[in-house]
C-alpha atoms as a PDB file:
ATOM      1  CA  UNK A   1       7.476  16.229  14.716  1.00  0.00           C
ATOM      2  CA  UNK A   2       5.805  16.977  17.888  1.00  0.00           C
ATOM      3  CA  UNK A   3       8.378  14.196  19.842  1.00  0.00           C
ATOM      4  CA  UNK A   4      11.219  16.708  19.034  1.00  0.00           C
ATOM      5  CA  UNK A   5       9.661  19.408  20.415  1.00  0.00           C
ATOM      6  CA  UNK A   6       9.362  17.737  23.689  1.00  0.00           C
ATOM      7  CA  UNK A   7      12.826  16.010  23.512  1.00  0.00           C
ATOM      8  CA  UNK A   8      14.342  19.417  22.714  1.00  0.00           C
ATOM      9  CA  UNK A   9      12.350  21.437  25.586  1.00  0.00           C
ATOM     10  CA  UNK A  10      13.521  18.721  27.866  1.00  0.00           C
ATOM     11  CA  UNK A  11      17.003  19.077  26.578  1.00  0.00           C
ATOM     12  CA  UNK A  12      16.936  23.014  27.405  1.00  0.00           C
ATOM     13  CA  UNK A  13      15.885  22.591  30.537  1.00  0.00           C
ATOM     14  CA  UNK A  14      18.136  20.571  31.321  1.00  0.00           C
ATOM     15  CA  UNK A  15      20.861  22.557  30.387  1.00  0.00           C
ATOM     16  CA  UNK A  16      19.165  25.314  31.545  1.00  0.00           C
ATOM     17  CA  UNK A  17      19.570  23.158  35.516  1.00  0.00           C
ATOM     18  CA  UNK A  18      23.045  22.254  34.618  1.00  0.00           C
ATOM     19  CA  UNK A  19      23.655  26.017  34.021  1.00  0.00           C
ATOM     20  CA  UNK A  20      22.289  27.218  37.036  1.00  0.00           C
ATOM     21  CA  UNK A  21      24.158  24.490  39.149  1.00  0.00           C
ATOM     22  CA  UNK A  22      26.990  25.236  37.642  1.00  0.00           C
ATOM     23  CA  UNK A  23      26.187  28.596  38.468  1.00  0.00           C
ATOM     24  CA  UNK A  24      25.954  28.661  41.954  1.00  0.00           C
ATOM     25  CA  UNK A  25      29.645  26.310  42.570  1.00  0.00           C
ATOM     26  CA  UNK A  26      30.830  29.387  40.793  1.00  0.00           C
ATOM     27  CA  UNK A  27      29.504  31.811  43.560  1.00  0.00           C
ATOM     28  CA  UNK A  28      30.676  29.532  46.763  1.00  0.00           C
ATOM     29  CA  UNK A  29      34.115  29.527  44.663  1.00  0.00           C
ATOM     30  CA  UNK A  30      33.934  33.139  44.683  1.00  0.00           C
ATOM     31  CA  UNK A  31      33.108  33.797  48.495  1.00  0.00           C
ATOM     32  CA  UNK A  32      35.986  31.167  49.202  1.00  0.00           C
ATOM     33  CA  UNK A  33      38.552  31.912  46.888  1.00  0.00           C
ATOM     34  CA  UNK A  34      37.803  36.033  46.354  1.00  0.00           C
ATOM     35  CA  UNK A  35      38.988  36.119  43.114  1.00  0.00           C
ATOM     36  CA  UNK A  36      39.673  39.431  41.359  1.00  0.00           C
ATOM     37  CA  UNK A  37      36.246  40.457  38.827  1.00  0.00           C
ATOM     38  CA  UNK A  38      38.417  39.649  35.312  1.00  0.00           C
ATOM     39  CA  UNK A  39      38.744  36.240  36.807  1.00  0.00           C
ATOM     40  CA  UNK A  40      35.486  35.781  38.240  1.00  0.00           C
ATOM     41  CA  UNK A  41      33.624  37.152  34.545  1.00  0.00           C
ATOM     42  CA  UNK A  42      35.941  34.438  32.683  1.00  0.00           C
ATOM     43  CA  UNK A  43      35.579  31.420  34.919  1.00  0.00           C
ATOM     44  CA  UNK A  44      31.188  32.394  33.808  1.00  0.00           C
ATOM     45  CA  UNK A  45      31.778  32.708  30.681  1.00  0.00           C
ATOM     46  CA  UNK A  46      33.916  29.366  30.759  1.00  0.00           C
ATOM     47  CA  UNK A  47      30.851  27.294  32.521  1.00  0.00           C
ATOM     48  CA  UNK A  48      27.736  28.854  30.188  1.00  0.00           C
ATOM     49  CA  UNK A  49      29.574  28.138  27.239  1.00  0.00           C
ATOM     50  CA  UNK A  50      30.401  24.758  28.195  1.00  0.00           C
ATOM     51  CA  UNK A  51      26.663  24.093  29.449  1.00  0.00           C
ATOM     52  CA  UNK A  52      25.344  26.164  26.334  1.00  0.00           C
ATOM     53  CA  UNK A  53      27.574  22.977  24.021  1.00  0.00           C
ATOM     54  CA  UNK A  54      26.498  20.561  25.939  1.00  0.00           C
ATOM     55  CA  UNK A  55      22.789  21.673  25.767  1.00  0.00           C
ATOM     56  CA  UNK A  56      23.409  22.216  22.047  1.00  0.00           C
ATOM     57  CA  UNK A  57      24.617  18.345  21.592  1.00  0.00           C
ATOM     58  CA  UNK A  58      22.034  16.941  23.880  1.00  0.00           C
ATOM     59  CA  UNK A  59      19.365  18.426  21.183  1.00  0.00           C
ATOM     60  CA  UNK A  60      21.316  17.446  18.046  1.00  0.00           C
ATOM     61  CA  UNK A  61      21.107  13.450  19.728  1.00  0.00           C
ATOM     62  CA  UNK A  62      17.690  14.137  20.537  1.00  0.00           C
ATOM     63  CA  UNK A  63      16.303  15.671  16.923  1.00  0.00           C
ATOM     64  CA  UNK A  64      18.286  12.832  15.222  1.00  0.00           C
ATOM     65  CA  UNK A  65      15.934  10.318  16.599  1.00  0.00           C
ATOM     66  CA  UNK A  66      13.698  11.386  13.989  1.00  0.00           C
ATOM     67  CA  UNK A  67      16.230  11.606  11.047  1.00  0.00           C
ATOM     68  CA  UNK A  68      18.188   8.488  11.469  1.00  0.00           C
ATOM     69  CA  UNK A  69      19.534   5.407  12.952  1.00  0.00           C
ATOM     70  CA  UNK A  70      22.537   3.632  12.991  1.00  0.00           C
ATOM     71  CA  UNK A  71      21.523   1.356  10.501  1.00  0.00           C
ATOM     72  CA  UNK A  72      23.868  -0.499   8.889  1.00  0.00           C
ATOM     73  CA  UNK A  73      23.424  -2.037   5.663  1.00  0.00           C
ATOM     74  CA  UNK A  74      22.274  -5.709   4.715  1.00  0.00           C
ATOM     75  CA  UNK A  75      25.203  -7.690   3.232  1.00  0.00           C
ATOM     76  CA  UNK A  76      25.118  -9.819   0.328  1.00  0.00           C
ATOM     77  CA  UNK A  77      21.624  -9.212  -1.006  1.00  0.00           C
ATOM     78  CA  UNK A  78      21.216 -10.425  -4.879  1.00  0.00           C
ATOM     79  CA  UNK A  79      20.256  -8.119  -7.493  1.00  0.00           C
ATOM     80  CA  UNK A  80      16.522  -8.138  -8.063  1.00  0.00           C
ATOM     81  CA  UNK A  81      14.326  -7.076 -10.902  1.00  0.00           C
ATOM     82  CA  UNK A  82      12.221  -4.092 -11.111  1.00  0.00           C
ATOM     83  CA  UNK A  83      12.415  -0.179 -10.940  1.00  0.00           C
ATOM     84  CA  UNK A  84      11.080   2.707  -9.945  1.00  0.00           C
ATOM     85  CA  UNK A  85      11.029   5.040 -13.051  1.00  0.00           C
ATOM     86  CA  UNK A  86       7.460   7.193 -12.547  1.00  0.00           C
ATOM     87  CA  UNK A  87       8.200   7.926  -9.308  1.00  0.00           C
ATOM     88  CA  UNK A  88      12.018   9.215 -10.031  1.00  0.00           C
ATOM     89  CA  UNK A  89      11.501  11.164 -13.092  1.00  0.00           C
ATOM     90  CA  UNK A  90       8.709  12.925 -11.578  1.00  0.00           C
ATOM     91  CA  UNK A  91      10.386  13.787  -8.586  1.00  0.00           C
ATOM     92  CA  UNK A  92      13.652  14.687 -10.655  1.00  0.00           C
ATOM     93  CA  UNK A  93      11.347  16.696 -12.899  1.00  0.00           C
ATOM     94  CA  UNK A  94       9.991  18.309  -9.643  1.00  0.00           C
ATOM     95  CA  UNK A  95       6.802  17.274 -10.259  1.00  0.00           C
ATOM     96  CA  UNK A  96       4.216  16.216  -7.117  1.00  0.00           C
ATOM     97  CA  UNK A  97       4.476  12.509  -6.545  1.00  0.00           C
ATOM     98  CA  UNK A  98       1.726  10.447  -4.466  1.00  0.00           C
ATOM     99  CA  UNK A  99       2.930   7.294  -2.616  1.00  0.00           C
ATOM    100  CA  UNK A 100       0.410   4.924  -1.301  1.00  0.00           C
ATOM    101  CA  UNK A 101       1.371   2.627   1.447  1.00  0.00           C
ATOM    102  CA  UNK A 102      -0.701  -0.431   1.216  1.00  0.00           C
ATOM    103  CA  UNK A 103      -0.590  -3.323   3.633  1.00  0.00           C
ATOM    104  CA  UNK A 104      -1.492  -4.864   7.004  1.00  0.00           C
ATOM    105  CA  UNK A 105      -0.178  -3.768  10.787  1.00  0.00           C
ATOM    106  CA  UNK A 106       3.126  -3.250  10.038  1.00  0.00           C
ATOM    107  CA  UNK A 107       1.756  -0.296   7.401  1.00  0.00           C
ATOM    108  CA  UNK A 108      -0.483   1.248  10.199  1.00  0.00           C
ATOM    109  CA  UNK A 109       2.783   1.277  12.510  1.00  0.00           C
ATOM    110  CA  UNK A 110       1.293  -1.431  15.362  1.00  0.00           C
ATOM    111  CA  UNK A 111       4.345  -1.615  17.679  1.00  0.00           C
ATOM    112  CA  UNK A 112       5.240   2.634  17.641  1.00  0.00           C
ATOM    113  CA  UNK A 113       5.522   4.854  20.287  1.00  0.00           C
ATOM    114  CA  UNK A 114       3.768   7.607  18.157  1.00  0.00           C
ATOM    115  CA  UNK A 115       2.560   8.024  14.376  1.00  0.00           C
ATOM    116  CA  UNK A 116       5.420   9.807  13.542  1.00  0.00           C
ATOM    117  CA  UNK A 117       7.465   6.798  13.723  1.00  0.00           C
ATOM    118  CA  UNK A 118       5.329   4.767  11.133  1.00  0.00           C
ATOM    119  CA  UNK A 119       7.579   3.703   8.430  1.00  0.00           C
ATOM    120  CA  UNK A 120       5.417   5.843   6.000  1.00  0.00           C
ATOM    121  CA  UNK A 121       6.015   8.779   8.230  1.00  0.00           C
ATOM    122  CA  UNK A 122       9.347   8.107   7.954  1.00  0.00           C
ATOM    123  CA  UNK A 123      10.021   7.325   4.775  1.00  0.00           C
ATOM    124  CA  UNK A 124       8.080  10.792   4.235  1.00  0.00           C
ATOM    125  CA  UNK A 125      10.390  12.669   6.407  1.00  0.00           C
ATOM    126  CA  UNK A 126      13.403  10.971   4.643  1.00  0.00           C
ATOM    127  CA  UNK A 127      12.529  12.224   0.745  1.00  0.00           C
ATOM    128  CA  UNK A 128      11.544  15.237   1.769  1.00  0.00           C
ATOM    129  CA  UNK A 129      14.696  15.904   3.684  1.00  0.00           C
ATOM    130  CA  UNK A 130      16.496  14.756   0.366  1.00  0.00           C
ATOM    131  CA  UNK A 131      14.250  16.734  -2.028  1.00  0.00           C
ATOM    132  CA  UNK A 132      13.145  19.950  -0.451  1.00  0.00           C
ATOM    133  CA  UNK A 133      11.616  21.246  -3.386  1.00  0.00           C
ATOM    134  CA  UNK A 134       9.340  18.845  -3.932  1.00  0.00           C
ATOM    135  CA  UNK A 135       5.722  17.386  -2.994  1.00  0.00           C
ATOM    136  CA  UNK A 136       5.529  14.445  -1.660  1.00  0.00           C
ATOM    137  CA  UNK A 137       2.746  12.992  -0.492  1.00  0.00           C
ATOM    138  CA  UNK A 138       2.514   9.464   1.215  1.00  0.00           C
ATOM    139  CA  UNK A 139      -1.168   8.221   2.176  1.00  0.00           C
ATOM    140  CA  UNK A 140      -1.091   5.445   4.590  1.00  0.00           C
ATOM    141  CA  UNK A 141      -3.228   2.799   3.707  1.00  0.00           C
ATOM    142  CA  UNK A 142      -2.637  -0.154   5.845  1.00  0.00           C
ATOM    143  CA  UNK A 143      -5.548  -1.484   8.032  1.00  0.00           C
ATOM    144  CA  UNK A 144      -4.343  -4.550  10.771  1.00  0.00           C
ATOM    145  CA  UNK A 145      -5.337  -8.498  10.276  1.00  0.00           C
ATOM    146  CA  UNK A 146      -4.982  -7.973   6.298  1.00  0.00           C
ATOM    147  CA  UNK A 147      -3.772 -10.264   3.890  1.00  0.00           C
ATOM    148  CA  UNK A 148      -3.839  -9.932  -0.266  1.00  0.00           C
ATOM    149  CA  UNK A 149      -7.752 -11.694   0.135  1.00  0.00           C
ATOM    150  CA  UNK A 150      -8.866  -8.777   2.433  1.00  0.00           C
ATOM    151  CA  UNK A 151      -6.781  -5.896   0.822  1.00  0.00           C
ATOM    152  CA  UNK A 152      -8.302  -6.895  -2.906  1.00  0.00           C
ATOM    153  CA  UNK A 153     -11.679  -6.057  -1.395  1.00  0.00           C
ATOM    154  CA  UNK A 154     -10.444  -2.704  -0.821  1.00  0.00           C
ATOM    155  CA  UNK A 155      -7.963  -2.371  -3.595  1.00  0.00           C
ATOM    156  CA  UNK A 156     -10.470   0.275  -6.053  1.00  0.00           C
ATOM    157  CA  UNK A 157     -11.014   2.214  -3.065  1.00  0.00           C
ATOM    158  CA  UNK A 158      -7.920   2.458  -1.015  1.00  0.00           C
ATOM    159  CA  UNK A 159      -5.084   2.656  -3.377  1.00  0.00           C
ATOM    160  CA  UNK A 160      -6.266   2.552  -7.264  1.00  0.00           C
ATOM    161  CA  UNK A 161      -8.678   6.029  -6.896  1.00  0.00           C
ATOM    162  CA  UNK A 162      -5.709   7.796  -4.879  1.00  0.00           C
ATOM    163  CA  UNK A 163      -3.972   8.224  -8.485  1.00  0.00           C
ATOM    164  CA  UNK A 164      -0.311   7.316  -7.403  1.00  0.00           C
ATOM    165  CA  UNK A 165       2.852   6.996  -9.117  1.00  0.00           C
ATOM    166  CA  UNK A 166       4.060   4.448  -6.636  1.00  0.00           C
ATOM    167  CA  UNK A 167       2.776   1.640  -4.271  1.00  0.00           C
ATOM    168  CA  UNK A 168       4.933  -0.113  -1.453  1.00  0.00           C
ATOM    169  CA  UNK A 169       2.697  -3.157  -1.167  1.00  0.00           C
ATOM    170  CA  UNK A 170       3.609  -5.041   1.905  1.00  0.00           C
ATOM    171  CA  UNK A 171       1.683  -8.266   2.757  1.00  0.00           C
ATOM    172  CA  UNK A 172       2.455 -12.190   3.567  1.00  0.00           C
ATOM    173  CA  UNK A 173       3.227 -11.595   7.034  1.00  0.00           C
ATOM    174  CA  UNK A 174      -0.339 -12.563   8.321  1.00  0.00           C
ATOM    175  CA  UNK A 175      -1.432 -15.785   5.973  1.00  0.00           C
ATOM    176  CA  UNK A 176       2.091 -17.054   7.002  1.00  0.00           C
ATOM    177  CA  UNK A 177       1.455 -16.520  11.031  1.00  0.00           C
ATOM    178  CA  UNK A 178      -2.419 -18.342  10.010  1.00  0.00           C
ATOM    179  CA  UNK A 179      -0.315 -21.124   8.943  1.00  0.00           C
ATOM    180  CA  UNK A 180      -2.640 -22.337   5.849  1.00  0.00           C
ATOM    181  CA  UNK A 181      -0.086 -23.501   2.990  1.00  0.00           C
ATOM    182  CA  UNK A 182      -2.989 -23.113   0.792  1.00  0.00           C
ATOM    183  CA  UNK A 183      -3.283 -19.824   1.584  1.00  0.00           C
ATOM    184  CA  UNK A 184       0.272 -18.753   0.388  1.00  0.00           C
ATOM    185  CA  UNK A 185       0.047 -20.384  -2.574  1.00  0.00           C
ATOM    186  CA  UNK A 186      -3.247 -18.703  -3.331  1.00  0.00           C
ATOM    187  CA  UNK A 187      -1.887 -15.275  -2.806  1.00  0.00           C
ATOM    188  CA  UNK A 188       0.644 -15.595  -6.102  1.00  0.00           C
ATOM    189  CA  UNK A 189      -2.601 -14.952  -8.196  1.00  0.00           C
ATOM    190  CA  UNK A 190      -4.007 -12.095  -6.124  1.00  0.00           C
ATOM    191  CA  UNK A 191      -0.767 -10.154  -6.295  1.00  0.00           C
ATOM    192  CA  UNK A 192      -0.337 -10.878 -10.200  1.00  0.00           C
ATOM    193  CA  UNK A 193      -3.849  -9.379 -10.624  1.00  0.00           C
ATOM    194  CA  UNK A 194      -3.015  -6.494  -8.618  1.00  0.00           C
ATOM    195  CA  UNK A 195       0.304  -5.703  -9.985  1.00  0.00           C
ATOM    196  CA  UNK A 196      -0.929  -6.095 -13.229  1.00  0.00           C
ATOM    197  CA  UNK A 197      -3.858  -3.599 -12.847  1.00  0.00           C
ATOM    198  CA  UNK A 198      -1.400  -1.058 -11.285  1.00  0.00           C
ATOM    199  CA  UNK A 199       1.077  -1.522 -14.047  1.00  0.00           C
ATOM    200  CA  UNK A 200      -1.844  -0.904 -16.390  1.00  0.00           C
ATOM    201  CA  UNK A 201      -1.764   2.550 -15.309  1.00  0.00           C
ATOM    202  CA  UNK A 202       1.933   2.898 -15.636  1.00  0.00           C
ATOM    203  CA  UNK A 203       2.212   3.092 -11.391  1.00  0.00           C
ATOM    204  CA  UNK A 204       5.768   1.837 -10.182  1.00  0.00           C
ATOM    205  CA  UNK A 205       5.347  -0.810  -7.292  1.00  0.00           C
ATOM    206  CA  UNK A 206       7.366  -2.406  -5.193  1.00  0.00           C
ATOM    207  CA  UNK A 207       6.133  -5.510  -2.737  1.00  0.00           C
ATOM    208  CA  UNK A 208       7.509  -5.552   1.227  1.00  0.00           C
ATOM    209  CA  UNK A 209       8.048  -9.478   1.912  1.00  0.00           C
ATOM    210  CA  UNK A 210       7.205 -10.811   5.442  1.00  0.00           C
ATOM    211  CA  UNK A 211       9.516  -9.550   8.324  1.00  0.00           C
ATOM    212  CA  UNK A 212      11.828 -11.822  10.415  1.00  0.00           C
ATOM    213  CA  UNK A 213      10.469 -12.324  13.791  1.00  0.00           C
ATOM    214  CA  UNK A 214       9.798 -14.698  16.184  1.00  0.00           C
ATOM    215  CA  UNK A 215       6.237 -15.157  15.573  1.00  0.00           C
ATOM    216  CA  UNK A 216       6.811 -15.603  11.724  1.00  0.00           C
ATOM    217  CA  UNK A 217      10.520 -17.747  12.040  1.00  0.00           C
ATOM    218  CA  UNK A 218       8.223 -20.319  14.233  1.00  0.00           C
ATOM    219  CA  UNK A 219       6.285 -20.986  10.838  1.00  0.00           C
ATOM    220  CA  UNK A 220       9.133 -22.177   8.903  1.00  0.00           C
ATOM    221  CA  UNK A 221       8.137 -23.427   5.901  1.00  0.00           C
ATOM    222  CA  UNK A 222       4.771 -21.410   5.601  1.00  0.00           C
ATOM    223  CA  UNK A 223       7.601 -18.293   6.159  1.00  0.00           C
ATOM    224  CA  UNK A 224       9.604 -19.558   3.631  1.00  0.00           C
ATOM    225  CA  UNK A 225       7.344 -20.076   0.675  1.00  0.00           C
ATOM    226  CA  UNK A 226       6.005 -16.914   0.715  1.00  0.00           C
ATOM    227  CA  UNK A 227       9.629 -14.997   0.868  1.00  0.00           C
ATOM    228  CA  UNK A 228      10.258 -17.267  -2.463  1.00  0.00           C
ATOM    229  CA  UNK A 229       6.542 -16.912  -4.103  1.00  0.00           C
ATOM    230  CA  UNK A 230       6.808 -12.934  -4.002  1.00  0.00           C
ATOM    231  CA  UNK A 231       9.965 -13.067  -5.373  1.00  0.00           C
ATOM    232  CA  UNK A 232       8.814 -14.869  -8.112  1.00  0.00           C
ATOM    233  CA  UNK A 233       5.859 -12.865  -8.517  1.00  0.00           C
ATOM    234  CA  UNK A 234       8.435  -9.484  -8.534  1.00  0.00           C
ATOM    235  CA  UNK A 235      10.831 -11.539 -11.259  1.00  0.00           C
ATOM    236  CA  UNK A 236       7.689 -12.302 -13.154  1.00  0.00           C
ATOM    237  CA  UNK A 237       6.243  -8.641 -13.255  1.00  0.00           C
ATOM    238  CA  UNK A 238       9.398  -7.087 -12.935  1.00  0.00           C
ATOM    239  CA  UNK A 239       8.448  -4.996 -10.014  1.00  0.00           C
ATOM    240  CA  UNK A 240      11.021  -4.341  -7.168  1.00  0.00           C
ATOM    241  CA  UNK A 241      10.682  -6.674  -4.111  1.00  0.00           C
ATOM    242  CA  UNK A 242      12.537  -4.991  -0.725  1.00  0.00           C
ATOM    243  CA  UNK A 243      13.468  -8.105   0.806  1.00  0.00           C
ATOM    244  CA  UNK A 244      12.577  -7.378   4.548  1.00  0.00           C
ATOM    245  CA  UNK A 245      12.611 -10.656   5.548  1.00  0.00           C
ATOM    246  CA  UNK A 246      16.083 -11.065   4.677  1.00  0.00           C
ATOM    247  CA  UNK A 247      17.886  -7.502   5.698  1.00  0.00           C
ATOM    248  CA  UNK A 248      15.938  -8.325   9.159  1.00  0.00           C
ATOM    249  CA  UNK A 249      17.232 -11.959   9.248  1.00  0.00           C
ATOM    250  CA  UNK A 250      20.941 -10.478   9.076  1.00  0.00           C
ATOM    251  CA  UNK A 251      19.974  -8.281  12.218  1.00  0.00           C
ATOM    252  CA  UNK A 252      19.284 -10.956  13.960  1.00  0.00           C
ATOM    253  CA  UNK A 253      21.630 -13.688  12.667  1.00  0.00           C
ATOM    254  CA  UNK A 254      24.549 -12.013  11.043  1.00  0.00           C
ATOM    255  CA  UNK A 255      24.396  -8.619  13.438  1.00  0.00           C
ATOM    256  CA  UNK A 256      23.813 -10.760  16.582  1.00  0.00           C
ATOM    257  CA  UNK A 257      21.155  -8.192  17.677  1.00  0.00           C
ATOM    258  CA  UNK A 258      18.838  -9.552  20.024  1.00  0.00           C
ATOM    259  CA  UNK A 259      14.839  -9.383  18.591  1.00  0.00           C
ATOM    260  CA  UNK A 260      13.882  -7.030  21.266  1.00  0.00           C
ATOM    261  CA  UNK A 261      16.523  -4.372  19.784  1.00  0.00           C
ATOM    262  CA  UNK A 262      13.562  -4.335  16.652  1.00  0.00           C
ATOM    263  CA  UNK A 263      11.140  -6.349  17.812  1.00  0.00           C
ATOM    264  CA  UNK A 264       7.724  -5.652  20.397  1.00  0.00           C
ATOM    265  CA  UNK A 265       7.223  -8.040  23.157  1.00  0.00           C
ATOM    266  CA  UNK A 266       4.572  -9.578  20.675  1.00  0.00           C
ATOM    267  CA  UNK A 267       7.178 -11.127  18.846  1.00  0.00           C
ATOM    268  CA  UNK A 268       5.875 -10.079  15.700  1.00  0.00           C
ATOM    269  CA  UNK A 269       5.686  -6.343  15.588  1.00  0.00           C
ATOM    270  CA  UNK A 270       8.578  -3.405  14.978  1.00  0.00           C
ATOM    271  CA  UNK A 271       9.660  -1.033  17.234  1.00  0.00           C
ATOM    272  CA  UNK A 272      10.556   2.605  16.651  1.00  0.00           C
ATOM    273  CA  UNK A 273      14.051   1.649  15.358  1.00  0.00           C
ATOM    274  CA  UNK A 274      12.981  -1.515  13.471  1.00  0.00           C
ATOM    275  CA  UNK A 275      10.081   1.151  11.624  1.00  0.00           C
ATOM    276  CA  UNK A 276      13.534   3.419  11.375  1.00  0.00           C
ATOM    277  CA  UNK A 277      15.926   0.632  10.165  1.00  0.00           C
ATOM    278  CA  UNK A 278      13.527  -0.508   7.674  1.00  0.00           C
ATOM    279  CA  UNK A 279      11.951   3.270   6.438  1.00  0.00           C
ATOM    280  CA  UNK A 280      15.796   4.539   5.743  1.00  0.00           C
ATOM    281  CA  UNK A 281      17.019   1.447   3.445  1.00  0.00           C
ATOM    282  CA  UNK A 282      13.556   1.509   1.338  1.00  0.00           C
ATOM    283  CA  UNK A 283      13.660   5.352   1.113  1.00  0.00           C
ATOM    284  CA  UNK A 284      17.393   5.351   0.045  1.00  0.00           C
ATOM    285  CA  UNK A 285      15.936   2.643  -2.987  1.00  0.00           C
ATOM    286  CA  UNK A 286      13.924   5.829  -4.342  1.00  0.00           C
ATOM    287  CA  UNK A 287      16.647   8.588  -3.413  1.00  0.00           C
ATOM    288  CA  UNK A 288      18.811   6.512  -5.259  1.00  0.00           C
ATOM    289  CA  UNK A 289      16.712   5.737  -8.509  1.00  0.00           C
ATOM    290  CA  UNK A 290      16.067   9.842  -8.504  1.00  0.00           C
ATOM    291  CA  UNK A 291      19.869  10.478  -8.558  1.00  0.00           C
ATOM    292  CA  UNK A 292      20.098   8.145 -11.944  1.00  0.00           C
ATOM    293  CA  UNK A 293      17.585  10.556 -13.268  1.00  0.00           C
ATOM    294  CA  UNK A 294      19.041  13.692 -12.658  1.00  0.00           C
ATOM    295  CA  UNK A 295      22.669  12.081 -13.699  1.00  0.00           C
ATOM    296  CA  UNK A 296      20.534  10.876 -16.664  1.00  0.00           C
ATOM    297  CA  UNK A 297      21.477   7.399 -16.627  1.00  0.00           C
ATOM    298  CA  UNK A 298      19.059   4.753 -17.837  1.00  0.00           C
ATOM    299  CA  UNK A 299      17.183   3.368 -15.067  1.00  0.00           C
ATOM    300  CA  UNK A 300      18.740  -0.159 -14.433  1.00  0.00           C
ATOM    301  CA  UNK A 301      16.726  -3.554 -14.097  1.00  0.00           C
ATOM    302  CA  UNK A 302      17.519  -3.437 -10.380  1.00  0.00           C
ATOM    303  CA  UNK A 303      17.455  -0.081  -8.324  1.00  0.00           C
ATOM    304  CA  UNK A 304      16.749  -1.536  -4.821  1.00  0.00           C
ATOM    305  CA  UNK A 305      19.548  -1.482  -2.906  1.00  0.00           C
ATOM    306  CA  UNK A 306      19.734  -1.518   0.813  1.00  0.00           C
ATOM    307  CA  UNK A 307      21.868   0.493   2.457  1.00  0.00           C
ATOM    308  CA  UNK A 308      21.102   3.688   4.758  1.00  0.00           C
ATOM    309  CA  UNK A 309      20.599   7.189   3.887  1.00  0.00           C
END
């Protein structure tokens, strides 16, 4: 939250300069005009109110950066399988939950301005603005170059002895950049095994499919076997698959935004409101899924759907 801090303090002083300059037409309108003291004290009070609102507004802009986006939401997305009941009813029970963030670069946050704009960090931010009352704690274990081969080496280790109730696995991105079609058909069996041993412990997971960027789009095919093979796996296992691939295709294609509004000059990493975009609509999946709870409504075959807190 440190950015804030600094965006605010800037904010302040700028009012504070805006004030002052203000200020001082004020006195050379005095010593021209001579206007009586009632009208003098009013015309003051006039100008520091109007630089105390427009100090006030400059900080509400600037503490929203880390609170939300204008993030529309992704149109026409079909119902997928999977839930996240663990992680609801404890939350809705007020009991602490553990998250585990488990992937490649895009986990670790390659592409931010600052940690704080990780889409853990976010997504962090975003529940516990929504539950107050509760812990929640999200460990961040992505690690840059990964795909499912590398991350089952470290599966015991980084996500299994954390204990968590739910794990946003997000992988594909990297074996589809490689470009080895053997590769992404291989990675079906890793993330079966996986899923399966997580499921064995009654953890809710949901898989993060391969985003839509230039560096990916140029492996077409490779790109678009692996958006289809994890949601087959997440069909198969009936886990929830966030389909970022698609919500960042409509960005691009259906949005018209241009890929440097989300993307790095890399062409393959997020930037702070890509992290944003993407942390808000896969929080609101879990805000949601906690609200059915409460309501007590049977958690449905789908909760994941994207649209912004």
């Amino acid at each position: 939250m440190r950015r804030v801090g600094v965006c605010s303090a800037g904010v302040v002083m700028a009012a504070t300069m805006l004030f002052g300059s203000l200020a001082v037409h004020a006195v050379l309108a005095q010593t021209t005009t001579q206007p009586d003291a009632a009208s003098q004290q009013k015309s003051q009070k006039g100008l520091a109110t109007k630089a105390m609102e427009a100090a006030k507004r400059a900080a509400s802009a600037a503490g929203d950066i880390l609170t939300r986006v204008p993030c529309l939401p992704a149109k026409g997305l079909k119902d997928i399988s999977g839930s996240l009941p663990r992680v609801a009813r404890r939350i809705a029970a007020g009991e602490p939950v553990t998250i585990v963030a488990f992937g490649s670069s895009t986990t670790v946050g390659f592409g931010t301005s600052s940690p704080a704009y990780t889409y853990p960090s976010r997504l962090a931010d975003q529940l516990r603005r929504k539950f107050p009352t509760s812990d929640i704690t999200i460990i961040n274990r992505g690690m840059g170059g990964q795909d499912a081969p590398e991350m089952m080496k470290r599966f015991d280790a980084a996500v299994l002895d954390a204990d968590p109730d739910l794990v946003i696995w997000q992988l594909g991105t990297n074996t589809v950049v490689r470009g080895n079609a053997r590769d992404v058909a291989a990675t079906a069996a890793l993330v079966e095994d996986g899923i399966a041993r997580l499921q064995a412990r009654g953890i809710d997971v949901v898989l993060i499919d391969p985003q839509y960027v230039p560096a990916v789009t140029a492996k077409t095919e490779n790109a678009s076997r692996m958006v289809k093979l994890l949601g087959d796996v997440g069909k198969l296992k009936n886990v929830s698959v966030f389909p970022r691939f698609e919500v960042m295709r409509q960005w691009h294609q259906d949005e018209k935004m241009p890929f440097d509004k989300f993307v790095i000059g890399d062409g393959l990493h997020m930037n702070d409101w890509g992290y944003a975009c993407f942390a808000q609509l896969l929080g609101d999946t879990i805000i949601k899924s906690v609200g059915q709870v409460k309501a007590g409504v049977d958690i449905p075959g789908n909760v994941m759907t994207f649209r912004p807190m």
